[in-house]
Protein backbone atom coordinates (compact mmCIF):
# COMPACT_ATOMS: atom_id res chain seq x y z
CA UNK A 1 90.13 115.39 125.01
CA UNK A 2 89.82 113.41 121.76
CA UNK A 3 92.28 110.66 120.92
CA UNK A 4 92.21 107.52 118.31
CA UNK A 5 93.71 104.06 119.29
CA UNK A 6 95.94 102.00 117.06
CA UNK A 7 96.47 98.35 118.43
CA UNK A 8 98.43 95.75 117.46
CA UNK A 9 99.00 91.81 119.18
CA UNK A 10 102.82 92.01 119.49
CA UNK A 11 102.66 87.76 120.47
CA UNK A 12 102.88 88.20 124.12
CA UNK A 13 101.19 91.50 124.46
CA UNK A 14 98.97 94.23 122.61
CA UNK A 15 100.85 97.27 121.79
CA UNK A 16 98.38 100.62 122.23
CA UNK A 17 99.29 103.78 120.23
CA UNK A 18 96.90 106.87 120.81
CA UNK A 19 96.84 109.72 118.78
CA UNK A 20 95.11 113.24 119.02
CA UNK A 21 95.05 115.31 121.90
CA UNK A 22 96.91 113.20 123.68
CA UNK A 23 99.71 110.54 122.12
CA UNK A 24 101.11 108.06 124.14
CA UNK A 25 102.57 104.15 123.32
CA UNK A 26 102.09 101.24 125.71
CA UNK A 27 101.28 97.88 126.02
CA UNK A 28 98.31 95.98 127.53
CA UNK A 29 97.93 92.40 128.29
CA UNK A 30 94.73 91.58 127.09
CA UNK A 31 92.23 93.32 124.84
CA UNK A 32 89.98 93.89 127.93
CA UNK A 33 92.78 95.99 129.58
CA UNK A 34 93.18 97.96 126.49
CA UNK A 35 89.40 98.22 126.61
CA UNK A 36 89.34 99.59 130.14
CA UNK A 37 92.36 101.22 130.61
CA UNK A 38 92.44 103.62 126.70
CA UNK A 39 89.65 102.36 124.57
CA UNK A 40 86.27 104.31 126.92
CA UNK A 41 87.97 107.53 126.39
CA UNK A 42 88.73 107.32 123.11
CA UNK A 43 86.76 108.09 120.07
CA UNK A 44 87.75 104.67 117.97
CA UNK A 45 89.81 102.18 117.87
CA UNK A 46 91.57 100.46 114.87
CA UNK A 47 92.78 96.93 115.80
CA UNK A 48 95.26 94.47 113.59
CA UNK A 49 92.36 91.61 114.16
CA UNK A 50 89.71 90.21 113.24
CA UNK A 51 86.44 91.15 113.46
CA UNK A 52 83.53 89.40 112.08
CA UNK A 53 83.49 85.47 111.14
CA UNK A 54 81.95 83.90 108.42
CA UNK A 55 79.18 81.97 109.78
CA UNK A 56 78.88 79.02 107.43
CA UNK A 57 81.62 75.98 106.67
CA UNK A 58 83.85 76.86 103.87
CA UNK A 59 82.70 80.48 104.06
CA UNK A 60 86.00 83.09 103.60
CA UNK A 61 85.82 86.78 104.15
CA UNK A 62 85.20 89.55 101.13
CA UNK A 63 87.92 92.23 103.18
CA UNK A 64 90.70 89.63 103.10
CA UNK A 65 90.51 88.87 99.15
CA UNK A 66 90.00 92.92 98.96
CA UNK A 67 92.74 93.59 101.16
CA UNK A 68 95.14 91.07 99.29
CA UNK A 69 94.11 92.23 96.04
CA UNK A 70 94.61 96.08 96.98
CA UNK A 71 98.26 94.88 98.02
CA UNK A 72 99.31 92.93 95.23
CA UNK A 73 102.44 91.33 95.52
CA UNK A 74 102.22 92.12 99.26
CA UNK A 75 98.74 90.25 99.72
CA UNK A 76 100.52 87.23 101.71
CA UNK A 77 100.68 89.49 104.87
CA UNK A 78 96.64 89.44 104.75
CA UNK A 79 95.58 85.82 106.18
CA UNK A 80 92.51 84.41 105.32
CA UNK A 81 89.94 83.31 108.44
CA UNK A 82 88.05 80.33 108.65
CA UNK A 83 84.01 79.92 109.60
CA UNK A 84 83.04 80.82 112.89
CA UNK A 85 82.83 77.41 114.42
CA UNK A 86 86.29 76.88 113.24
CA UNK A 87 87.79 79.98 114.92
CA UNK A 88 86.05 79.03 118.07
CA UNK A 89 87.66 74.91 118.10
CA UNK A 90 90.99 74.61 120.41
CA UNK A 91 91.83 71.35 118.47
CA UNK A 92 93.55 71.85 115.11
CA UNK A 93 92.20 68.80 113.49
CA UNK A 94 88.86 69.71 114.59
CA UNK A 95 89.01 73.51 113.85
CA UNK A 96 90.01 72.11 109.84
CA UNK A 97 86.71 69.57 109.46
CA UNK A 98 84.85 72.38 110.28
CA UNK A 99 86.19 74.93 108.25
CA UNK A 100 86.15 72.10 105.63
CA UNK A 101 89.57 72.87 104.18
CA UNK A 102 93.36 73.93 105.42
CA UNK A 103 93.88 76.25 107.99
CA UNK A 104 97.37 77.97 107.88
CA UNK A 105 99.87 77.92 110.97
CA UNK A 106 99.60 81.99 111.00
CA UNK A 107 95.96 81.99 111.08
CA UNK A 108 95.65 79.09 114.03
CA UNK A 109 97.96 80.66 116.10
CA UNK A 110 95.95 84.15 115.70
CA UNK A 111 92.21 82.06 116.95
CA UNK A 112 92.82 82.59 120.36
CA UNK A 113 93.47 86.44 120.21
CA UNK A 114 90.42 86.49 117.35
CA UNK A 115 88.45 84.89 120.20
CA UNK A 116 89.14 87.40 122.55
CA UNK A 117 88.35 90.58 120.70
CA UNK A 118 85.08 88.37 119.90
CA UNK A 119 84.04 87.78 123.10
CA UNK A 120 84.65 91.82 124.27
CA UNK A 121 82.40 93.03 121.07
CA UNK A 122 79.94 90.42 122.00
CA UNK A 123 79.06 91.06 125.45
CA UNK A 124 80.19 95.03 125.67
CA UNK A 125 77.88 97.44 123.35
CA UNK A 126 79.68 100.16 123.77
CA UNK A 127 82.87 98.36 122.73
CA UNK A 128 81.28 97.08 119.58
CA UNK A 129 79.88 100.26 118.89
CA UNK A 130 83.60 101.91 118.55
CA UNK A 131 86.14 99.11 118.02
CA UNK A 132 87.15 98.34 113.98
CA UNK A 133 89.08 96.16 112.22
CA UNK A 134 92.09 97.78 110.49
CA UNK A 135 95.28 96.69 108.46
CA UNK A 136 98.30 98.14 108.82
CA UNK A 137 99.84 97.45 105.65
CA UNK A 138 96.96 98.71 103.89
CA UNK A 139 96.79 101.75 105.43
CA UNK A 140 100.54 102.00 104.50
CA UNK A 141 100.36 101.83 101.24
CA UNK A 142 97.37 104.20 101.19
CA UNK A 143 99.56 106.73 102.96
CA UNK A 144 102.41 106.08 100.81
CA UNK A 145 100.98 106.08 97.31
CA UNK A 146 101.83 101.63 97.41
CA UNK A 147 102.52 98.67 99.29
CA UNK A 148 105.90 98.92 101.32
CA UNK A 149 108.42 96.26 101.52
CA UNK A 150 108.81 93.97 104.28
CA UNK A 151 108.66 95.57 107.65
CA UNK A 152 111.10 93.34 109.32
CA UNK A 153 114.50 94.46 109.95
CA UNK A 154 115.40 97.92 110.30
CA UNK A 155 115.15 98.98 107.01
CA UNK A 156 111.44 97.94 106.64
CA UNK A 157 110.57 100.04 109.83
CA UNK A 158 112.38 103.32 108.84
CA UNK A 159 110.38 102.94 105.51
CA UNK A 160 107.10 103.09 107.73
CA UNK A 161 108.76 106.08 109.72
CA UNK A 162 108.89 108.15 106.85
CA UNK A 163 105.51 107.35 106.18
CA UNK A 164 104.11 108.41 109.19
CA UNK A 165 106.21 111.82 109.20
CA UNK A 166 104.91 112.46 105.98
CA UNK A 167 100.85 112.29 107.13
CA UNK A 168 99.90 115.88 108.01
CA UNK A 169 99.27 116.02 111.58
CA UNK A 170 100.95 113.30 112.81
CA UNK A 171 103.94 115.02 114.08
CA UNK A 172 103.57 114.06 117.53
CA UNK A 173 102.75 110.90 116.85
CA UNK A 174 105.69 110.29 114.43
CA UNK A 175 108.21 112.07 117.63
CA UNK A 176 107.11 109.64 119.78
CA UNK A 177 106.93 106.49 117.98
CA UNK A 178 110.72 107.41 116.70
CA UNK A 179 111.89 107.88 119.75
CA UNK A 180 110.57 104.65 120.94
CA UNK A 181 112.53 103.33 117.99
CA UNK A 182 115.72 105.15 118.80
CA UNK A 183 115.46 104.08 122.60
CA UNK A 184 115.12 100.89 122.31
CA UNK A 185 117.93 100.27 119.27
CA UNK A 186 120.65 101.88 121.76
CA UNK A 187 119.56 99.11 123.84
CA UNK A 188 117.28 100.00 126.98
CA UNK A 189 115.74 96.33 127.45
CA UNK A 190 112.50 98.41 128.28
CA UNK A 191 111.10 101.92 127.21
CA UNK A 192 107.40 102.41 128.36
CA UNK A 193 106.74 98.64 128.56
CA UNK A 194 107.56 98.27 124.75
CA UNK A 195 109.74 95.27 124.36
CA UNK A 196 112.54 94.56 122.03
CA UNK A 197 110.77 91.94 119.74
CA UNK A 198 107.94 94.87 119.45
CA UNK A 199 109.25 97.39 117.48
CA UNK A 200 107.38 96.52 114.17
CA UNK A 201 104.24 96.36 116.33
CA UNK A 202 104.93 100.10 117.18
CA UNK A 203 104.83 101.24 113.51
CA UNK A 204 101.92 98.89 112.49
CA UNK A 205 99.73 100.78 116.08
CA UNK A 206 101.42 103.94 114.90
CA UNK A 207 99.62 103.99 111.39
CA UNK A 208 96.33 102.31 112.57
CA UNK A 209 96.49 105.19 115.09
CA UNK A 210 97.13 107.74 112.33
CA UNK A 211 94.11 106.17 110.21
CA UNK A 212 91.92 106.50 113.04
CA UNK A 213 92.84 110.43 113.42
CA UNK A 214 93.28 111.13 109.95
CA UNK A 215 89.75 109.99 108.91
CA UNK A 216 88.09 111.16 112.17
CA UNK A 217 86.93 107.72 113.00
CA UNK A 218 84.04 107.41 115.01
CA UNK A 219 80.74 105.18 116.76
CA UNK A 220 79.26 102.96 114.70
CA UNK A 221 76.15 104.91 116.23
CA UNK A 222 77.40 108.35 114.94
CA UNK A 223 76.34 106.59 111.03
CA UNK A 224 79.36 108.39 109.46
CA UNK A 225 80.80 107.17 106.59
CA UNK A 226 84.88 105.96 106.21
CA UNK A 227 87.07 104.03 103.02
CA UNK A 228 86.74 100.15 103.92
CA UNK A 229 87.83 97.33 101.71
CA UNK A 230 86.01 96.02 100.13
CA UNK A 231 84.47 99.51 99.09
CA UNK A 232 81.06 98.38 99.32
CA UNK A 233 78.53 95.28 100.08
CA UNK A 234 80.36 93.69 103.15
CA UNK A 235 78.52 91.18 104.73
CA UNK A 236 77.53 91.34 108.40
CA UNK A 237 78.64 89.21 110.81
CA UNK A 238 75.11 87.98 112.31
CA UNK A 239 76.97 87.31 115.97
CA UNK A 240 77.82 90.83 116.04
CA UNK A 241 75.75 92.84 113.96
CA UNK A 242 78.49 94.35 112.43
CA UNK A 243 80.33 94.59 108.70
CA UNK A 244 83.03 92.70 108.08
CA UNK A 245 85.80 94.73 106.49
CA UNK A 246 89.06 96.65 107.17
CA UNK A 247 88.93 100.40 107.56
CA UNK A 248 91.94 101.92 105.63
CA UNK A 249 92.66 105.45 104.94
CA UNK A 250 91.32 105.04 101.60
CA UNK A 251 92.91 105.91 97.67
CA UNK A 252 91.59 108.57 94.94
CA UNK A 253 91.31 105.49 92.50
CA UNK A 254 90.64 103.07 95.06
CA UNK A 255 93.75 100.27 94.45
CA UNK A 256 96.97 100.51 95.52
CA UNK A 257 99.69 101.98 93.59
CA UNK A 258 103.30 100.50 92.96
CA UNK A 259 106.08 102.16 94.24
């Protein structure tokens, strides 16, 4: 059986979409119990995170000015990470003298779940070998020929279900994830561990998920090749030994397209 993860921090949980053989939507607690209880069995994973830090003060990352530019007016929902030695500081002040500049609120508040998927890659091979960093608004607006508008409220997240009933072969996936939707609007306070405050987490795993499949995403190990912004010359993250950039489902011209 061959499935994909999508995964998305949901701030107070990870929300887990597979798709392939099997498609299923959860949550997990941690990144280690999505590791353990989805991420062996599947083929990849795309997760709304971080992966690889820039190891000098000052330094910024070549995927987020990529993925901002390849978004355009819609670049703000890419945030930009600080140094390594930054990321790993619990103290604000501290964590900005060593990045050597500002540090803003949405990117602080994301260290200690950066941290996390850090610390699995780093000590689990296998892990690193099949975990990537994805974005769901880029793949998005790859799917849908340009950015999308905001994806809060429900306007933003039926815009992102017609997207993912329009990618070919993602019609379980899109059945699922709508009825998720549907279940929860009409008020269940639960539907398979999903809360309320989650539902544009649900989309943003949905399409990560979709990526995965769609591109047949696979180990690191395998040496296959997949669309990643920026398109070429990432640099490698010398903790981890892996590129830093955002796997996306990729574009014939390569930028994003207004709608």
């Amino acid at each position: 059986m061959v499935t994909y993860l999508g995964v998305d921090w949901a701030g107070g949980c990870w929300v887990v979409v597979e798709a392939g053989d099997r498609t299923h939507v959860t949550t997990e607690p941690s990144i280690l119990n999505v590791w353990d209880a989805h991420g062996r069995d599947a083929r990849a994973a795309l997760v709304d995170m971080p992966i690889g830090l820039p190891p000098d003060r000052g330094g910024t990352r070549t995927c987020d000015r990529a993925a901002r530019e390849y978004l355009g007016g819609r670049g703000s929902t890419v945030f930009s990470i600080p140094c390594r030695a930054a990321v790993e500081s619990d103290d604000y002040d501290i964590a900005r003298e060593r990045h050597g500049g500002g540090i803003s609120s949405q990117s602080w508040w994301l260290f200690p779940r950066i941290r996390a998927v850090d610390a699995l890659l780093r000590t689990n091979p296998e892990a690193r070998d099949r975990i990537y960093e994805g974005h769901p608004e880029c793949c998005f607006a790859a799917f849908a020929g340009g950015p999308l508008e905001t994806k809060h409220g429900d306007d933003g997240i039926e815009a992102r279900l017609d997207v993912l009933a329009s990618i070919p072969g993602m019609d379980d996936l899109y059945g699922i994830v709508a009825e998720v939707i549907e279940t929860r609007r009409e008020g269940a306070e639960w539907h398979d561990r999903i809360p309320a405050s989650a539902l544009d987490d649900v989309v943003d795993a949905a399409v990560l998920a979709a990526t995965a499949a769609t591109l047949d995403l696979g180990p690191r190990s395998e040496g296959g090749s997949h669309p990643t912004l920026p398109a070429q010359g990432a640099a490698v993250d010398p903790e981890l030994d892996v590129p830093m950039e955002i796997v996306y489902p990729g574009t014939s011209g390569g930028e994003a397209k207004s709608r």
